[in-house]
PDB file of N, CA and C in Angstrom:
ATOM      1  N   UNK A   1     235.730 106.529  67.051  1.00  0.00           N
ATOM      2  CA  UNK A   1     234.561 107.144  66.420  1.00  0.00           C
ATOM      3  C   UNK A   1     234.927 108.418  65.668  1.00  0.00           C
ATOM      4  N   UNK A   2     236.137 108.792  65.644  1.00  0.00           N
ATOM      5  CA  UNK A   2     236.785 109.731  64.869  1.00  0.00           C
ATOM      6  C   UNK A   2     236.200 111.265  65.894  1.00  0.00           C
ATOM      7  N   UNK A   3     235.963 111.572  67.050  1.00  0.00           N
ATOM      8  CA  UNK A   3     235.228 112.700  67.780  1.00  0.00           C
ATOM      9  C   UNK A   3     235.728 112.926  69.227  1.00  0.00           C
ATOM     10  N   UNK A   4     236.068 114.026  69.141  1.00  0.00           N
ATOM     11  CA  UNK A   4     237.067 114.270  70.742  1.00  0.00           C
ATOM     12  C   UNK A   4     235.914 115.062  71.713  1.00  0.00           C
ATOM     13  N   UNK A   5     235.896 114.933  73.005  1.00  0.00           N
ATOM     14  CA  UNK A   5     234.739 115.814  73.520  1.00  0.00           C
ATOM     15  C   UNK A   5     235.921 117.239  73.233  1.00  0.00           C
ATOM     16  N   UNK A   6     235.059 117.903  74.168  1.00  0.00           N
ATOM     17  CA  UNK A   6     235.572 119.475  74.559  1.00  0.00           C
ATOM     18  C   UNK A   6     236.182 119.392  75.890  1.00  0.00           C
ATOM     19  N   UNK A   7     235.639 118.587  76.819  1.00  0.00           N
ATOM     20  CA  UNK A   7     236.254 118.681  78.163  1.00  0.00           C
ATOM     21  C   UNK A   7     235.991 117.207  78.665  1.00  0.00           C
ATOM     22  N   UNK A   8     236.441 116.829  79.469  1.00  0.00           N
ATOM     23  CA  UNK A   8     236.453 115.613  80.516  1.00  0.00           C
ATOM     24  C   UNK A   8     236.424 115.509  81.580  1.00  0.00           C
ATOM     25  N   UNK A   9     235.451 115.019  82.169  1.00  0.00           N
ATOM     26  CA  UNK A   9     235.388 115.710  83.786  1.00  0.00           C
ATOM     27  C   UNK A   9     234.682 114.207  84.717  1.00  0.00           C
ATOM     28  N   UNK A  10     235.461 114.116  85.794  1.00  0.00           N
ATOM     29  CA  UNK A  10     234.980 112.863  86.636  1.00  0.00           C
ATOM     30  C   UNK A  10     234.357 113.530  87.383  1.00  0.00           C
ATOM     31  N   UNK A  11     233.065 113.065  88.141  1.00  0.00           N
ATOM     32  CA  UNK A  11     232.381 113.378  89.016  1.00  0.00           C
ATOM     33  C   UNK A  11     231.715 112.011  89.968  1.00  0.00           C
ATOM     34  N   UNK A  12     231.362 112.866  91.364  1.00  0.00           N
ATOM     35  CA  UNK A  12     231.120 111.642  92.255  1.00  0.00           C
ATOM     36  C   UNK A  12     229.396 111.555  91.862  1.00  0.00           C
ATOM     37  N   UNK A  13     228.854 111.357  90.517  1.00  0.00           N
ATOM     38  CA  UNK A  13     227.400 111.625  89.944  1.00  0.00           C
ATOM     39  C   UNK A  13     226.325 110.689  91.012  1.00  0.00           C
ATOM     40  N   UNK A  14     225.359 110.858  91.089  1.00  0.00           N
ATOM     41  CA  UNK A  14     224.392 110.659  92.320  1.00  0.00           C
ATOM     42  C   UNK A  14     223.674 109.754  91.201  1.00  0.00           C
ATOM     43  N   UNK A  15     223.126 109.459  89.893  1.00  0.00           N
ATOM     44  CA  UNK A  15     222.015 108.655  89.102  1.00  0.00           C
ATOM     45  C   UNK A  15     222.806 107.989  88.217  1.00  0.00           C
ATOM     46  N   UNK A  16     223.731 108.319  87.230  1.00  0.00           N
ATOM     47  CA  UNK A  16     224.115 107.824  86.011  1.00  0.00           C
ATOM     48  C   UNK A  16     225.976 107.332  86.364  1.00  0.00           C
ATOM     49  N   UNK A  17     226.303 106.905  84.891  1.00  0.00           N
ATOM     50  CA  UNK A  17     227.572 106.088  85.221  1.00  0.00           C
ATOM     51  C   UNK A  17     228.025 107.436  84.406  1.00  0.00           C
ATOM     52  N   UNK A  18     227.624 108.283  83.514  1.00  0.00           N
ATOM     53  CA  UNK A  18     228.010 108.901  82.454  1.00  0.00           C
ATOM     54  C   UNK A  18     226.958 110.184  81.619  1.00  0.00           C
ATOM     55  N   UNK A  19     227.899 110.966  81.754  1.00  0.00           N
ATOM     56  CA  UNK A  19     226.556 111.994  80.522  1.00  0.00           C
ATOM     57  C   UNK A  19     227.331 112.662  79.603  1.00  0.00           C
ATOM     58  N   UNK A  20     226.908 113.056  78.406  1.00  0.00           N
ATOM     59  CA  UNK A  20     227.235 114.171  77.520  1.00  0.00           C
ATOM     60  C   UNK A  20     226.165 115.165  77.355  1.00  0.00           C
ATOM     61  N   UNK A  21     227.123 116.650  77.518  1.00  0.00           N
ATOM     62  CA  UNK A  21     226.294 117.807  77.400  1.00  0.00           C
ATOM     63  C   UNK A  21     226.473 117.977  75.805  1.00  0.00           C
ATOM     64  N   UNK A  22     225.579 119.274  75.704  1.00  0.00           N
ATOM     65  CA  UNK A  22     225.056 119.885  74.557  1.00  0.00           C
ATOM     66  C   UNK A  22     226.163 120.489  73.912  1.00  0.00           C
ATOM     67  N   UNK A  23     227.325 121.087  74.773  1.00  0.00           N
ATOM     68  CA  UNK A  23     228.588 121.872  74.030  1.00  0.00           C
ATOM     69  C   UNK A  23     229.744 120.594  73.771  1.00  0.00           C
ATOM     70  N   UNK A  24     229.405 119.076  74.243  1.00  0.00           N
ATOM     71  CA  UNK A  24     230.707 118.559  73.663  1.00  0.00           C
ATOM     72  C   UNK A  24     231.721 117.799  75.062  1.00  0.00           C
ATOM     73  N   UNK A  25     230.913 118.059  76.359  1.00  0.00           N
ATOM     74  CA  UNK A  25     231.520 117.917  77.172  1.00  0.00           C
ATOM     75  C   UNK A  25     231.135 116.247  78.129  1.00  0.00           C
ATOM     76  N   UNK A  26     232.228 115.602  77.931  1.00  0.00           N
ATOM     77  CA  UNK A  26     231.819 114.409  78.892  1.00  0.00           C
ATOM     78  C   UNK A  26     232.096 114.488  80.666  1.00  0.00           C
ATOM     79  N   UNK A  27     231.029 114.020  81.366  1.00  0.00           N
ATOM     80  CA  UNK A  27     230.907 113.622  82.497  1.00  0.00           C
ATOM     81  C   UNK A  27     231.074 112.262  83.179  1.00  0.00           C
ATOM     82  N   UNK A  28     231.887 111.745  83.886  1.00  0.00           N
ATOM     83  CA  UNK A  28     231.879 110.059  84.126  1.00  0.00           C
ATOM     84  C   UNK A  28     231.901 110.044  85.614  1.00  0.00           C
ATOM     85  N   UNK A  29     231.399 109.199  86.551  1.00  0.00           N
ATOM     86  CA  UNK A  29     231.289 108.556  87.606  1.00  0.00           C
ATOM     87  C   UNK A  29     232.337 108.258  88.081  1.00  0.00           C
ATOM     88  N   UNK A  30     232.895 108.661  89.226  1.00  0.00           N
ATOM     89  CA  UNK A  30     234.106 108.445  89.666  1.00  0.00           C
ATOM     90  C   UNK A  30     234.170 106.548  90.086  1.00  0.00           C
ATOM     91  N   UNK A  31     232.356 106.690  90.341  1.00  0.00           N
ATOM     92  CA  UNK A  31     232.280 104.793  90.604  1.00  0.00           C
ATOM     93  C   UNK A  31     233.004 104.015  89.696  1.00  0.00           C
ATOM     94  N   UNK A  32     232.614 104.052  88.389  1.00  0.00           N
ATOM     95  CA  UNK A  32     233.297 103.952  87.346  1.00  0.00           C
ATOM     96  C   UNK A  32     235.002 102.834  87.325  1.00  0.00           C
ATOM     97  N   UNK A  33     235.678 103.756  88.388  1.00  0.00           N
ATOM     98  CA  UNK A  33     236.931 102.996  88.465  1.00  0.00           C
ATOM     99  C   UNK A  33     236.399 101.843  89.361  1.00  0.00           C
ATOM    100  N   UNK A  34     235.605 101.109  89.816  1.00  0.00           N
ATOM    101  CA  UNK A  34     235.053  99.935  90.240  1.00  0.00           C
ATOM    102  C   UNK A  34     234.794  98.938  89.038  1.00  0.00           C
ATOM    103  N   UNK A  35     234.483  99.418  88.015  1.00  0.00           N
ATOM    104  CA  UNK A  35     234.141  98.452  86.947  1.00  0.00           C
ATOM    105  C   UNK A  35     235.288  97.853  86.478  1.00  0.00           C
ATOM    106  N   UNK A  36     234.718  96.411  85.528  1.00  0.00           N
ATOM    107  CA  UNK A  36     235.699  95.889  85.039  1.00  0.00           C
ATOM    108  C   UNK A  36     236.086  96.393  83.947  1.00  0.00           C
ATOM    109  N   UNK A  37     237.334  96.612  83.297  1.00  0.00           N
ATOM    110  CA  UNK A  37     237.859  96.967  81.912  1.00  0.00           C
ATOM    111  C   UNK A  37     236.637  97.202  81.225  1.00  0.00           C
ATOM    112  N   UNK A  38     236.196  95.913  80.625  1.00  0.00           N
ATOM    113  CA  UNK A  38     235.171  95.834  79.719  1.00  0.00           C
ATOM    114  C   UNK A  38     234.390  97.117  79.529  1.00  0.00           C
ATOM    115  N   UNK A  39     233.703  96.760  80.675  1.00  0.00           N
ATOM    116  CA  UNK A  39     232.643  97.989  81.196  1.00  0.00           C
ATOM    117  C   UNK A  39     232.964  98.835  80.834  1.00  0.00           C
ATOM    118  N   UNK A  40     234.144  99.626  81.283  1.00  0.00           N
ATOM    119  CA  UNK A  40     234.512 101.154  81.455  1.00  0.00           C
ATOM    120  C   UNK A  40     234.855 101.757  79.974  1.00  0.00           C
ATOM    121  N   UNK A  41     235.339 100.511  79.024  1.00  0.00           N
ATOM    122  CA  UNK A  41     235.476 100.934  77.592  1.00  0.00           C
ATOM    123  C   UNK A  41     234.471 100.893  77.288  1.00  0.00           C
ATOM    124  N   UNK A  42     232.979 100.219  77.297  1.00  0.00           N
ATOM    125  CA  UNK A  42     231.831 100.257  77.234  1.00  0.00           C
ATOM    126  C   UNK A  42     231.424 101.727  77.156  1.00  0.00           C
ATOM    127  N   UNK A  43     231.075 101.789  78.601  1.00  0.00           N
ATOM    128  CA  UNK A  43     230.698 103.152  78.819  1.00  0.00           C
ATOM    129  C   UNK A  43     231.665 104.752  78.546  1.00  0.00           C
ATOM    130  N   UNK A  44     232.656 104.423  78.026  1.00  0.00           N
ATOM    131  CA  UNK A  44     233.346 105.401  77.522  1.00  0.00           C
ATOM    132  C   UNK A  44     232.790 105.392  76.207  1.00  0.00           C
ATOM    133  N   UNK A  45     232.765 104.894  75.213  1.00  0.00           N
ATOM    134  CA  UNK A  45     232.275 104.227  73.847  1.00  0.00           C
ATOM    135  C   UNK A  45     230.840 105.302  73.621  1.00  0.00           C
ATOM    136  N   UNK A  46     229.957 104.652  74.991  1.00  0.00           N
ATOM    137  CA  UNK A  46     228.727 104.852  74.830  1.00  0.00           C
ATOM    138  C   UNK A  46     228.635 106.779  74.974  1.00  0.00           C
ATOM    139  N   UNK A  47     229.257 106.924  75.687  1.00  0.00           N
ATOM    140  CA  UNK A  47     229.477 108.607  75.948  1.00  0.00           C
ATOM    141  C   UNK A  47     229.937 109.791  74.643  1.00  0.00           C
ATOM    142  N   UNK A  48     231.030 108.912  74.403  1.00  0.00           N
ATOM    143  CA  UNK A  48     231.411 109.728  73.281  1.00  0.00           C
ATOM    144  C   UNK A  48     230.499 109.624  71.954  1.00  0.00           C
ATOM    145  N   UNK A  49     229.881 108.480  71.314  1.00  0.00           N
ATOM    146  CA  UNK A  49     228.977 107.757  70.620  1.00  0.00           C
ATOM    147  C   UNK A  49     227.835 109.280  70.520  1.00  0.00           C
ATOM    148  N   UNK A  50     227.412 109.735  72.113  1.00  0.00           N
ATOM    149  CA  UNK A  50     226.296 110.578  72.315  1.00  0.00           C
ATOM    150  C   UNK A  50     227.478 111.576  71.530  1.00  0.00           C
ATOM    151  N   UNK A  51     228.538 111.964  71.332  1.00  0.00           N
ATOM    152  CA  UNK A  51     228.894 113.623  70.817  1.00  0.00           C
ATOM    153  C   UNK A  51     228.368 113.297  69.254  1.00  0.00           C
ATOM    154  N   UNK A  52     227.946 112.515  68.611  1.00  0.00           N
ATOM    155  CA  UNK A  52     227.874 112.198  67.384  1.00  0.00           C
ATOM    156  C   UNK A  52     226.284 112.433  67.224  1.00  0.00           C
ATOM    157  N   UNK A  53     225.569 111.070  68.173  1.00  0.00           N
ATOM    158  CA  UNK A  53     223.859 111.372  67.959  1.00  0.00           C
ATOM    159  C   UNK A  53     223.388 111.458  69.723  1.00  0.00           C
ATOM    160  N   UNK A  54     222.589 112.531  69.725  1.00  0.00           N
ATOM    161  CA  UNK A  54     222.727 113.058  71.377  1.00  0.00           C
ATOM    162  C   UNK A  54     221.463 112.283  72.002  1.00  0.00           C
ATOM    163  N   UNK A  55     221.011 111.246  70.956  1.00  0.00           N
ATOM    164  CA  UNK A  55     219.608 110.538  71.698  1.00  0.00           C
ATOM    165  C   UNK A  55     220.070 108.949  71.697  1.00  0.00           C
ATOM    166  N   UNK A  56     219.770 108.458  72.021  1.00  0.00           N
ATOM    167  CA  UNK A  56     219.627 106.577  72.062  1.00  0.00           C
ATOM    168  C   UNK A  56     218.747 106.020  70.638  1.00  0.00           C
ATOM    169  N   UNK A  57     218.813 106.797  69.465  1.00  0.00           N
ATOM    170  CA  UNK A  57     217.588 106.111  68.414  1.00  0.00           C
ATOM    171  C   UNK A  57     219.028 105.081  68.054  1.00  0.00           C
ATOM    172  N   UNK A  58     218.571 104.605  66.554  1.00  0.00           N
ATOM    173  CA  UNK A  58     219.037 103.094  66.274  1.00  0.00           C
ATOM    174  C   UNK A  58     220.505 103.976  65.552  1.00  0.00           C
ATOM    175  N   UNK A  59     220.367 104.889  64.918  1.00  0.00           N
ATOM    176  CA  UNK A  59     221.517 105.184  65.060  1.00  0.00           C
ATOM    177  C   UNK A  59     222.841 105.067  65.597  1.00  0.00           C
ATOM    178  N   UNK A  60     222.709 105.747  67.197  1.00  0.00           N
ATOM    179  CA  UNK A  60     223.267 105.556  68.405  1.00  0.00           C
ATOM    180  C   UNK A  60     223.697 104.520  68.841  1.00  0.00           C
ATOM    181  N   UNK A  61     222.696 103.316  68.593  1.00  0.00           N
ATOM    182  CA  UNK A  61     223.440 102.404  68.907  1.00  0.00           C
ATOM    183  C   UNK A  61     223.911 101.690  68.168  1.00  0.00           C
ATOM    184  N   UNK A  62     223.684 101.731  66.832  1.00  0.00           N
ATOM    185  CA  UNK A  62     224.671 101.186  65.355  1.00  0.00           C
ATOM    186  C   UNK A  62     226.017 101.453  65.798  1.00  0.00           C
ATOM    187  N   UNK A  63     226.271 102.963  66.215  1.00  0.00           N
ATOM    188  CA  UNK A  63     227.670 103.205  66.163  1.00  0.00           C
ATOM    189  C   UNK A  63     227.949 102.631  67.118  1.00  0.00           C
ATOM    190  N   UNK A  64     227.517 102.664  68.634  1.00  0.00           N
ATOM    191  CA  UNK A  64     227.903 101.628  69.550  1.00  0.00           C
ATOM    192  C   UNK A  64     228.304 100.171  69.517  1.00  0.00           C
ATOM    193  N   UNK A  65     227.203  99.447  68.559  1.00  0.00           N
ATOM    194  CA  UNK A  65     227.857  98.091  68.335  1.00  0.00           C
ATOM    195  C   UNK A  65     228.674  98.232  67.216  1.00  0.00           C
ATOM    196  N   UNK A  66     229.467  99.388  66.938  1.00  0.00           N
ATOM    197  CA  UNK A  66     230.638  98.700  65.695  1.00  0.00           C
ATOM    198  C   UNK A  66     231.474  98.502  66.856  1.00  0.00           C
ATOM    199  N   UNK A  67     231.438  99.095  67.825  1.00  0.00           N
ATOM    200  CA  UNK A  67     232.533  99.062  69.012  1.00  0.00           C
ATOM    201  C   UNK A  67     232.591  97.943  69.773  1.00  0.00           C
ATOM    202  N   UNK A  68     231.145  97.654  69.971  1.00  0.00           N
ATOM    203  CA  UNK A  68     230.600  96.183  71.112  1.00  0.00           C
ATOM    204  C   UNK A  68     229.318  95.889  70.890  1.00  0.00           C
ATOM    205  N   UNK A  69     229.200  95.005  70.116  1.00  0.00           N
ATOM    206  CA  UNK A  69     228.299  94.064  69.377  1.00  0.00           C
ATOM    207  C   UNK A  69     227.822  93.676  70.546  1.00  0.00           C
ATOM    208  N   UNK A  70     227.922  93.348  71.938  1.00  0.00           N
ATOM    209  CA  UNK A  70     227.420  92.385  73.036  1.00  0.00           C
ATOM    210  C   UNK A  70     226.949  93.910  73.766  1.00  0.00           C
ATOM    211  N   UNK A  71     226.843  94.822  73.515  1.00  0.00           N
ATOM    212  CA  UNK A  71     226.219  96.126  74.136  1.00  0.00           C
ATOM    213  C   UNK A  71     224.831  95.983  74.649  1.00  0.00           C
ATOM    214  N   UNK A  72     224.308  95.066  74.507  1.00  0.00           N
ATOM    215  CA  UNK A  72     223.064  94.727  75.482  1.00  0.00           C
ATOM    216  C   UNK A  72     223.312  94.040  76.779  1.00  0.00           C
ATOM    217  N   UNK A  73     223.996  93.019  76.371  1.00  0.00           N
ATOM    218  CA  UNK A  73     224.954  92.435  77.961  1.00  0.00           C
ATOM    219  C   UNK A  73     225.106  93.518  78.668  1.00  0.00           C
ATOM    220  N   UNK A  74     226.457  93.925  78.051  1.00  0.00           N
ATOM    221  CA  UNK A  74     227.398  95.491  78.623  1.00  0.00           C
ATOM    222  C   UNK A  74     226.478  96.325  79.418  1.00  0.00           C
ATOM    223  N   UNK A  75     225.156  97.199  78.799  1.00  0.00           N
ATOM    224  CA  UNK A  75     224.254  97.434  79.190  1.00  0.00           C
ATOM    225  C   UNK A  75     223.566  97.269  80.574  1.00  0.00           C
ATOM    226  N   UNK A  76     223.148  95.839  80.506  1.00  0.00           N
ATOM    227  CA  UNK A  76     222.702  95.298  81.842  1.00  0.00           C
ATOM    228  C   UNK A  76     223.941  95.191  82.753  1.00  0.00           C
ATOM    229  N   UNK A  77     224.513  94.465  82.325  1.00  0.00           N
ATOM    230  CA  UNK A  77     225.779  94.054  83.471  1.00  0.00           C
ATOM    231  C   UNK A  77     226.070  95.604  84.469  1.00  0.00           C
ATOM    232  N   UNK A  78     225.967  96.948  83.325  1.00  0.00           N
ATOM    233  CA  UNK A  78     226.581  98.046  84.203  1.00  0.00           C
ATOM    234  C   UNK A  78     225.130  98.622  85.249  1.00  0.00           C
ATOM    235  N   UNK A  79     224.006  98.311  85.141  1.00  0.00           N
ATOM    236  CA  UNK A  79     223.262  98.063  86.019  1.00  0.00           C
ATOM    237  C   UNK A  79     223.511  97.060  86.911  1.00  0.00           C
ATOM    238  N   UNK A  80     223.858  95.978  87.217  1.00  0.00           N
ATOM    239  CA  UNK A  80     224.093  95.384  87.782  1.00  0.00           C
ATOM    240  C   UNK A  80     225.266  95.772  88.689  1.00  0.00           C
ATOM    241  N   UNK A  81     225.841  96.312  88.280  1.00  0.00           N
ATOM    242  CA  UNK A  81     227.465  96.991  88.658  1.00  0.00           C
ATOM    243  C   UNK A  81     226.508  98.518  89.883  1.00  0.00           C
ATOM    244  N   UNK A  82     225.755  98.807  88.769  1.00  0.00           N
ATOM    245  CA  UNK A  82     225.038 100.104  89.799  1.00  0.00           C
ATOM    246  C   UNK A  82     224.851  99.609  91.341  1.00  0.00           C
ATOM    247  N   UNK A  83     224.479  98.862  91.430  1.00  0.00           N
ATOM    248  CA  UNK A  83     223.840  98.130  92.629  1.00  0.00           C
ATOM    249  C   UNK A  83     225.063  97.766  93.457  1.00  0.00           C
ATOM    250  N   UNK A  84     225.761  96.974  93.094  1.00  0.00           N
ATOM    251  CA  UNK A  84     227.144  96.588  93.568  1.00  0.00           C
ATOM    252  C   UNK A  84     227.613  97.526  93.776  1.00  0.00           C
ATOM    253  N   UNK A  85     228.279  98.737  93.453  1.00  0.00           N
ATOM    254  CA  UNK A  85     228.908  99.660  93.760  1.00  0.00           C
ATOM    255  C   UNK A  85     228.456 100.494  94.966  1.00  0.00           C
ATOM    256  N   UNK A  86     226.703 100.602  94.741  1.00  0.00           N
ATOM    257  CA  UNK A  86     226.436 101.644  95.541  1.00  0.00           C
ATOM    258  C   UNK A  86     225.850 100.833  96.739  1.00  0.00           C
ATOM    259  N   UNK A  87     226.080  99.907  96.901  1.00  0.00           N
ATOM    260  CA  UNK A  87     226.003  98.849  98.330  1.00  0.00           C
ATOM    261  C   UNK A  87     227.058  98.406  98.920  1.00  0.00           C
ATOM    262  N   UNK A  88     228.799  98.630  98.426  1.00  0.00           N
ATOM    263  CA  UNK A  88     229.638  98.851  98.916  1.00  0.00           C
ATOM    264  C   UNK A  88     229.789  99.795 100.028  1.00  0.00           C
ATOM    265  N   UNK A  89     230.098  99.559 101.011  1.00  0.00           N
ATOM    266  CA  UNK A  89     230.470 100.460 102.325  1.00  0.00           C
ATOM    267  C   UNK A  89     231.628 101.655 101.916  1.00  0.00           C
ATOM    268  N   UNK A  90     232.437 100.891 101.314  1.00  0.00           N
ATOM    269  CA  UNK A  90     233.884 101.289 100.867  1.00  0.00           C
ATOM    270  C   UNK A  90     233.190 102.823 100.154  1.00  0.00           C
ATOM    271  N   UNK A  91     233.038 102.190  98.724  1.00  0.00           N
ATOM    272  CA  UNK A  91     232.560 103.087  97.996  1.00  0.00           C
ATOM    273  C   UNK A  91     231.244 103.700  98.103  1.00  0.00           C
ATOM    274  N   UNK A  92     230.647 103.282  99.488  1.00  0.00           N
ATOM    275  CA  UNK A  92     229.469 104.292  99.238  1.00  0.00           C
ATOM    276  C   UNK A  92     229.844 105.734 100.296  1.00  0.00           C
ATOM    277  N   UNK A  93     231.146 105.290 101.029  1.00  0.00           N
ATOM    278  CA  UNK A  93     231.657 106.354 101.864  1.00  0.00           C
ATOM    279  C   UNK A  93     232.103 107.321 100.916  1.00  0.00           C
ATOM    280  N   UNK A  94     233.125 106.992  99.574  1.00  0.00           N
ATOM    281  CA  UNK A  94     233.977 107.394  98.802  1.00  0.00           C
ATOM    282  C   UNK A  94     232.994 108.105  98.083  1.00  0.00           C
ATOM    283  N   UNK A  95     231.626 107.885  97.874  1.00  0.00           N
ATOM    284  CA  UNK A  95     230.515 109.054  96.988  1.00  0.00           C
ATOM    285  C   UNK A  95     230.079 109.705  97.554  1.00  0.00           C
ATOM    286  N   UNK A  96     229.503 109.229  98.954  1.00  0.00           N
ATOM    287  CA  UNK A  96     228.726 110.267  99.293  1.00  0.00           C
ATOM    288  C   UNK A  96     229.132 110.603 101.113  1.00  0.00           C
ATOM    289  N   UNK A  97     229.732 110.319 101.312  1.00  0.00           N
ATOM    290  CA  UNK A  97     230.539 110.751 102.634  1.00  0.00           C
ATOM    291  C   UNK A  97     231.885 112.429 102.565  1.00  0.00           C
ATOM    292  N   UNK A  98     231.950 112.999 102.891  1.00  0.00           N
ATOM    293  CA  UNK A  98     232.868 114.557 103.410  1.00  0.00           C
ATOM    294  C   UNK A  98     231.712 115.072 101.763  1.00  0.00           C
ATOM    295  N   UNK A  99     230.359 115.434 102.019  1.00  0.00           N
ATOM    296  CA  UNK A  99     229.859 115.888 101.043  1.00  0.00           C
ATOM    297  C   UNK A  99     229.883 117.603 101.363  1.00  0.00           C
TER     298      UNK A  99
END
């Protein structure tokens, strides 16, 4: 997308897979490393996409599908992944367990 954040930062996030702040800075879900490839370039895509237009209009996601045209799948599937992840024993120790 030709756009670098400012910082990069994994976190064990409690709602989202991903956020971008206002100065440039990405946030990602440590769950995240549970997903498949696909996904995770997905949602990397979709993150950085926000340093360009910071809302979801049609814009936003123009630039998203030059990347992944099937970004509605992608979309759902990483909901689907939400659920899976955070009903793991494994990984639900690994988020929210030595808090």
């Amino acid at each position: 997308l030709g756009v670098e954040p400012r910082k990069v930062f994994i976190r064990k996030q409690k709602t989202r897979w991903g956020s971008c702040s206002p100065k440039g800075n990405l946030s990602f879900n440590l769950a995240m490393l549970a997903l498949p490839p696909e996904l995770i370039d997905y949602l990397v895509t979709h993150e950085v996409a926000h340093l360009i237009e910071m809302n979801h209009s049609k814009k936003f996601w123009t630039l998203v599908e030059e990347f992944h045209p099937d970004w509605r799948r992608k979309r759902k599937e990483l909901k689907d992944w939400w659920v899976i992840v955070h009903n793991n024993p494994v990984w639900r120790e690994i988020l929210e367990g030595g808090k």
